[in-house]
N, C-alpha and C. Protein backbone atom coordinates (compact mmCIF):
# COMPACT_ATOMS: atom_id res chain seq x y z
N UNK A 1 1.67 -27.60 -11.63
CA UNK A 1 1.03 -26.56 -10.85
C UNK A 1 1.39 -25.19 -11.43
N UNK A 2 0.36 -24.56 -11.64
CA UNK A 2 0.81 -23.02 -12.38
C UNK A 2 2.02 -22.51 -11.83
N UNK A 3 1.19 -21.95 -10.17
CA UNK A 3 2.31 -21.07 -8.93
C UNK A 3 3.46 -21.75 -9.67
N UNK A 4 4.30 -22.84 -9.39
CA UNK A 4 5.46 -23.04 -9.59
C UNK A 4 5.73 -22.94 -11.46
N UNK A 5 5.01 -23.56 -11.68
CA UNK A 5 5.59 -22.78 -13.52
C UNK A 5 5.58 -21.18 -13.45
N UNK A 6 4.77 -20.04 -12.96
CA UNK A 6 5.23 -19.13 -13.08
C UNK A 6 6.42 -18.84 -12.21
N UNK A 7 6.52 -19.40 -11.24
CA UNK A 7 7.88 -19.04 -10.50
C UNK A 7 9.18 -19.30 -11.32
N UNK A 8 8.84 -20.36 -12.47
CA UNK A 8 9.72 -20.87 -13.12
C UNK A 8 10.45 -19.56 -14.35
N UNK A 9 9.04 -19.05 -14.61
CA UNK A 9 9.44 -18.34 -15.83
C UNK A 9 9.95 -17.07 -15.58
N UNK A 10 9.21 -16.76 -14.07
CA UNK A 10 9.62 -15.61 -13.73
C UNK A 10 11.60 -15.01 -13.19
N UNK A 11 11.83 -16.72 -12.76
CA UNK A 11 12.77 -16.83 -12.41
C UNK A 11 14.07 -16.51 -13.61
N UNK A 12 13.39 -17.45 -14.52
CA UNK A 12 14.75 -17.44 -15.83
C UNK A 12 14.38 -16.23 -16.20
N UNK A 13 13.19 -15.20 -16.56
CA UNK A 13 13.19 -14.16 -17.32
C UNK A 13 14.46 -12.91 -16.47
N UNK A 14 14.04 -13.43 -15.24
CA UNK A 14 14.09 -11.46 -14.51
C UNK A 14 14.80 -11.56 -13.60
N UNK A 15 15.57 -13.01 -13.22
CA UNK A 15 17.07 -13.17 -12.17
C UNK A 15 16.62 -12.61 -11.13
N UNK A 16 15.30 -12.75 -10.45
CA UNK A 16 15.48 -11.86 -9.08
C UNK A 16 15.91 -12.09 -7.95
N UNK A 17 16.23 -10.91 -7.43
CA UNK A 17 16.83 -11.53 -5.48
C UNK A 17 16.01 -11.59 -4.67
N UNK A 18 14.93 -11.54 -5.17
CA UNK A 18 13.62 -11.84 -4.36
C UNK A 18 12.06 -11.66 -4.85
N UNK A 19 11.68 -12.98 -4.45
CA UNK A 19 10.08 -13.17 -5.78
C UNK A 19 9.62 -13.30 -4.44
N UNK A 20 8.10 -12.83 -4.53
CA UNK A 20 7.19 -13.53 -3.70
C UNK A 20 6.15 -14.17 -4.48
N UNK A 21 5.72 -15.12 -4.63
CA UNK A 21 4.40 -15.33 -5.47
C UNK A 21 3.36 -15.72 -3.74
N UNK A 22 1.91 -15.23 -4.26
CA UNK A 22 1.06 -15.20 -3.57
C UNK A 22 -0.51 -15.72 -4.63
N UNK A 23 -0.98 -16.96 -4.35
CA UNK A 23 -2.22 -17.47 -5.31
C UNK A 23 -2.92 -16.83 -4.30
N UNK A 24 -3.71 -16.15 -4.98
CA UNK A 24 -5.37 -15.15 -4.41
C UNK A 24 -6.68 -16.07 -5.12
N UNK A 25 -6.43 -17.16 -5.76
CA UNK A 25 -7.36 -17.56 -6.34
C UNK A 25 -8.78 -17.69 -5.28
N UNK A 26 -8.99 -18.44 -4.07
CA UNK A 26 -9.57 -18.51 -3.55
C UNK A 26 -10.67 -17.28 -3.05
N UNK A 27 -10.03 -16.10 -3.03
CA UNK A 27 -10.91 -14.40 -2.53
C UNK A 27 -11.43 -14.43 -3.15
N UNK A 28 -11.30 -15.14 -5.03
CA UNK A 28 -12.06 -14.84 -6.01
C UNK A 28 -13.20 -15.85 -6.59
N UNK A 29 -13.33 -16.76 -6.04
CA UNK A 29 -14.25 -17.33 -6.12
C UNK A 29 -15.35 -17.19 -6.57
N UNK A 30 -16.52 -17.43 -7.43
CA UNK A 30 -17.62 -17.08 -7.32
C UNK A 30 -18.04 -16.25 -9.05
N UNK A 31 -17.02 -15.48 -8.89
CA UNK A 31 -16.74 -14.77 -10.36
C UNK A 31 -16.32 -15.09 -11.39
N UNK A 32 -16.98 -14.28 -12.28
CA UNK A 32 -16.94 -15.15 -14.13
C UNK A 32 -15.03 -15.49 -14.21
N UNK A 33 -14.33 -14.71 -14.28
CA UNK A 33 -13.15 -15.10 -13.95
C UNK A 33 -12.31 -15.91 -13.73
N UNK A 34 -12.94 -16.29 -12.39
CA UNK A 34 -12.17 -16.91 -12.09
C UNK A 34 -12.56 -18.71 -12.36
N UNK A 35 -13.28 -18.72 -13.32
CA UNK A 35 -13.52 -19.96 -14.06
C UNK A 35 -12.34 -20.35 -15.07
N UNK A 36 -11.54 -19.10 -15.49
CA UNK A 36 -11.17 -19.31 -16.70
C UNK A 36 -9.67 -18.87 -16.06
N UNK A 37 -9.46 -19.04 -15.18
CA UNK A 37 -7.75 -18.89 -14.31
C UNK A 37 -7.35 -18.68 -13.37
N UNK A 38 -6.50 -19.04 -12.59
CA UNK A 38 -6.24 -18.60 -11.31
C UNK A 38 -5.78 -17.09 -11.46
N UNK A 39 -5.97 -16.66 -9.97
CA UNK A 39 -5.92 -15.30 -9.59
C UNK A 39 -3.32 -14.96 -8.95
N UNK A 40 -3.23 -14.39 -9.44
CA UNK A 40 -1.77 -13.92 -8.23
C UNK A 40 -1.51 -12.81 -8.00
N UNK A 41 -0.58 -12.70 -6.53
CA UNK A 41 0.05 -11.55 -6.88
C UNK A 41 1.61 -11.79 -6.79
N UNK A 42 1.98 -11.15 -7.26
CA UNK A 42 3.61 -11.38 -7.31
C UNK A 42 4.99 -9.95 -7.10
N UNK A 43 5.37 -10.12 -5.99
CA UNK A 43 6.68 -9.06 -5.83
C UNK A 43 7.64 -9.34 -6.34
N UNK A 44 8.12 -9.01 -7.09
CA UNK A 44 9.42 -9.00 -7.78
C UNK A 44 10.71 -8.20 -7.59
N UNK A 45 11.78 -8.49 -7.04
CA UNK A 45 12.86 -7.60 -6.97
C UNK A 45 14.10 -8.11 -8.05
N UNK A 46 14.35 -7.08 -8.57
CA UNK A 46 15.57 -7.45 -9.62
C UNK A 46 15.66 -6.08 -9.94
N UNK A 47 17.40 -6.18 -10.39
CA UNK A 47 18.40 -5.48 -10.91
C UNK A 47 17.86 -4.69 -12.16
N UNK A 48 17.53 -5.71 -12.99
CA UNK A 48 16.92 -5.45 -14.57
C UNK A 48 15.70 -4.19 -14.24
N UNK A 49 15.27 -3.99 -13.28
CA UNK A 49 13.99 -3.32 -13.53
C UNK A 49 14.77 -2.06 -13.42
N UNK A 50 16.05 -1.13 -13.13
CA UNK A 50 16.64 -0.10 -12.90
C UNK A 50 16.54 0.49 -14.01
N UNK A 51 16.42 1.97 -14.05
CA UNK A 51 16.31 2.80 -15.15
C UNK A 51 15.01 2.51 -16.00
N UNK A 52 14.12 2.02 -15.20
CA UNK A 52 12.45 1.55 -16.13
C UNK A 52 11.49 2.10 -15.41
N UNK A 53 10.58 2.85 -15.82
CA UNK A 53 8.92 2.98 -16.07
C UNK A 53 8.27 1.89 -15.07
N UNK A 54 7.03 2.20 -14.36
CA UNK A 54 6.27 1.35 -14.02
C UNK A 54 6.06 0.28 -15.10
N UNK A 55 5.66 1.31 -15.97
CA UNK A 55 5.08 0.16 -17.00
C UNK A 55 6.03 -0.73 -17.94
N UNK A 56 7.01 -0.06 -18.07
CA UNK A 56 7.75 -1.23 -18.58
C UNK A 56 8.53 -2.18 -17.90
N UNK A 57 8.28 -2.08 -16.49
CA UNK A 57 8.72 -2.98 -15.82
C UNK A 57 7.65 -4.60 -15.42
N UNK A 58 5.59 -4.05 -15.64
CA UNK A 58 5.14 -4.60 -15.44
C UNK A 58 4.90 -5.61 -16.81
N UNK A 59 5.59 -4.57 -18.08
CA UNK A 59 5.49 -5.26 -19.60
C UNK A 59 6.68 -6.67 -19.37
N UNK A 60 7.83 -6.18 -18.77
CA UNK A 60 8.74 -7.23 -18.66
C UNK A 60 8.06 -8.28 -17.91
N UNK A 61 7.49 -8.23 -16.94
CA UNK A 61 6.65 -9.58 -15.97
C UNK A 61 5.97 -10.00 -16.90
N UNK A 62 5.00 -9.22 -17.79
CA UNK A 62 4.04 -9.92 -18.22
C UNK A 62 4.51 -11.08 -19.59
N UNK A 63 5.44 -10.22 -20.14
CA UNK A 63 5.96 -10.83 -21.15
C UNK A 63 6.53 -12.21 -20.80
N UNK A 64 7.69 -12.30 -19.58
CA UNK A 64 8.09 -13.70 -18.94
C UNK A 64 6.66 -14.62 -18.57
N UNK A 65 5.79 -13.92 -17.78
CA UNK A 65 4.83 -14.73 -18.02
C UNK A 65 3.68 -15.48 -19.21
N UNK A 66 3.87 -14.67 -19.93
CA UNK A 66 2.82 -15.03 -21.06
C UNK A 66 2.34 -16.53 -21.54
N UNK A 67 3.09 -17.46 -21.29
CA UNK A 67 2.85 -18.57 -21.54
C UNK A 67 1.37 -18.71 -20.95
N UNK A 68 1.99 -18.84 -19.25
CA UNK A 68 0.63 -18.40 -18.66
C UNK A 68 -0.43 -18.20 -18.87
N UNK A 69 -0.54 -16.75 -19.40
CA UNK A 69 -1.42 -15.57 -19.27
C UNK A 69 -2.80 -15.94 -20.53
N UNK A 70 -1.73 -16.80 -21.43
CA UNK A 70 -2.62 -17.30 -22.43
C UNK A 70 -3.76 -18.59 -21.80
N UNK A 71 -3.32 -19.07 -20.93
CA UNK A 71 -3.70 -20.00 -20.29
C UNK A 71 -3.69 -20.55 -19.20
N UNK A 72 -4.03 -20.46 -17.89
CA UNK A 72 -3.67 -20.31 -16.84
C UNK A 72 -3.90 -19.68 -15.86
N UNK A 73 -3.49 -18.31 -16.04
CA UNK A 73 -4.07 -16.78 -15.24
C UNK A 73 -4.52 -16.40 -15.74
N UNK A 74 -5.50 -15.98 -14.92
CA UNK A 74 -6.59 -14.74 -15.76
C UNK A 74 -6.60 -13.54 -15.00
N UNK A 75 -5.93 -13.41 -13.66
CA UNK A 75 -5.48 -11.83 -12.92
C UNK A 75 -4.01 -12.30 -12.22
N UNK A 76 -2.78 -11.05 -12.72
CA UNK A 76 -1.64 -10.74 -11.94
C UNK A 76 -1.57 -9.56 -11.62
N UNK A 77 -0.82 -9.37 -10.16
CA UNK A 77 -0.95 -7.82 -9.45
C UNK A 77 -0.28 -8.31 -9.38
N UNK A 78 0.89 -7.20 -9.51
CA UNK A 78 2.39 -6.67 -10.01
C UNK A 78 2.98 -5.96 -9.24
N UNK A 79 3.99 -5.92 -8.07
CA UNK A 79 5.15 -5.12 -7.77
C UNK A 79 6.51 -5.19 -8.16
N UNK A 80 6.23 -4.41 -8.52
CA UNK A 80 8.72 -4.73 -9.56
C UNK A 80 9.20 -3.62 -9.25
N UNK A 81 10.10 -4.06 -8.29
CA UNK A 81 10.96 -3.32 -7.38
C UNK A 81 12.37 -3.23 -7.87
N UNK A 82 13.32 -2.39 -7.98
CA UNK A 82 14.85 -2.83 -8.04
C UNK A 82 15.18 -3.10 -6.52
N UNK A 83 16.75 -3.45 -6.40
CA UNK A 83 16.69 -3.92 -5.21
C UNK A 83 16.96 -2.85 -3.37
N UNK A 84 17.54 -1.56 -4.46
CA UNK A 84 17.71 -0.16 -3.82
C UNK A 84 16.07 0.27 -3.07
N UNK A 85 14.86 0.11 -4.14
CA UNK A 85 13.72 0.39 -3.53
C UNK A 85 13.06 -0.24 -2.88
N UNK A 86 13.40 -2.14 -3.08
CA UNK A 86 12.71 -2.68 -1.63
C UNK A 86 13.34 -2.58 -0.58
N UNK A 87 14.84 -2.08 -0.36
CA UNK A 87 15.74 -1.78 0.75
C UNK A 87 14.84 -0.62 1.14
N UNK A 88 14.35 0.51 0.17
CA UNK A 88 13.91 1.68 1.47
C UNK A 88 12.37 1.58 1.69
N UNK A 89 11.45 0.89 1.08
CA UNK A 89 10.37 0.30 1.67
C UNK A 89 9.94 -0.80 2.51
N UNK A 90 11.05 -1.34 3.08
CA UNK A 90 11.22 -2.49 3.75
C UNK A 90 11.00 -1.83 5.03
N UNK A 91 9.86 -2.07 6.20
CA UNK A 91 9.91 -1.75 7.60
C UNK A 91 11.39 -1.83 8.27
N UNK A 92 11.77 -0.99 9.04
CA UNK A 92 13.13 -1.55 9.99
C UNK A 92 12.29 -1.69 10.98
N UNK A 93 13.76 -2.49 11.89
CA UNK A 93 12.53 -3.28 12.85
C UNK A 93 12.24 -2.06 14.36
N UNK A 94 12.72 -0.85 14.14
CA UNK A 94 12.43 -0.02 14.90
C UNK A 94 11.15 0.76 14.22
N UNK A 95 10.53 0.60 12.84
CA UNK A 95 9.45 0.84 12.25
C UNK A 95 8.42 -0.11 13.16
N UNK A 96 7.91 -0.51 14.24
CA UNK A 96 7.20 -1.52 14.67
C UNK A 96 5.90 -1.21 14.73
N UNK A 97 4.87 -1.87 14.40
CA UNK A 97 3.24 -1.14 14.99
C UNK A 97 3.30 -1.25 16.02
N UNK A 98 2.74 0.54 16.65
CA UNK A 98 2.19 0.83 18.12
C UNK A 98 1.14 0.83 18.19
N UNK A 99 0.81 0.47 19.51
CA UNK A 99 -0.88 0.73 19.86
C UNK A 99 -0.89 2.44 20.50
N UNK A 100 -1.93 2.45 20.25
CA UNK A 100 -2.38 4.08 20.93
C UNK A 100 -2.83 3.70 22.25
């Protein structure tokens, strides 16, 4: 199953303290695309991404993934977080949705 091979690679590349993988393949249905790979998105939290660039943090995902990418996926949406910035984007639970 892809999901879990990329969880695999993502895992040994980038040590994180917290992955989410999410298959979107299904929204995409229908499109030239998605003939030729499944769709993900993936949150990533790790240490390694500190002192990095958006982009070279999304070069590091892509690179662990590449096996993949050659074959496999054909769309990843990317969050790579260190673990300081999903601590302050994380709702507290006094952040709650109100109704008006």
């Amino acid at each position: 199953m892809i999901a879990a091979e990329l969880q695999a690679l993502l895992q040994q590349a980038l040590s994180p303290t917290s992955l989410v993988l999410r298959d979107d393949s299904a929204a995409h249905a229908g499109h030239a695309g998605a003939r030729s790979g499944a769709h993900f998105s993936v949150t990533v939290v790790a240490e390694c991404f500190a002192g990095r660039t958006p982009l070279q943090r999304h070069r590091m995902v892509y690179e662990a993934a590449a096996p993949l990418l050659r074959q496999g996926i054909h769309a990843l949406q990317i969050s790579a977080l260190t673990p300081a910035e999903a601590a302050r984007t994380s709702p507290s639970p006094d952040q709650s949705i109100r109704k008006a």
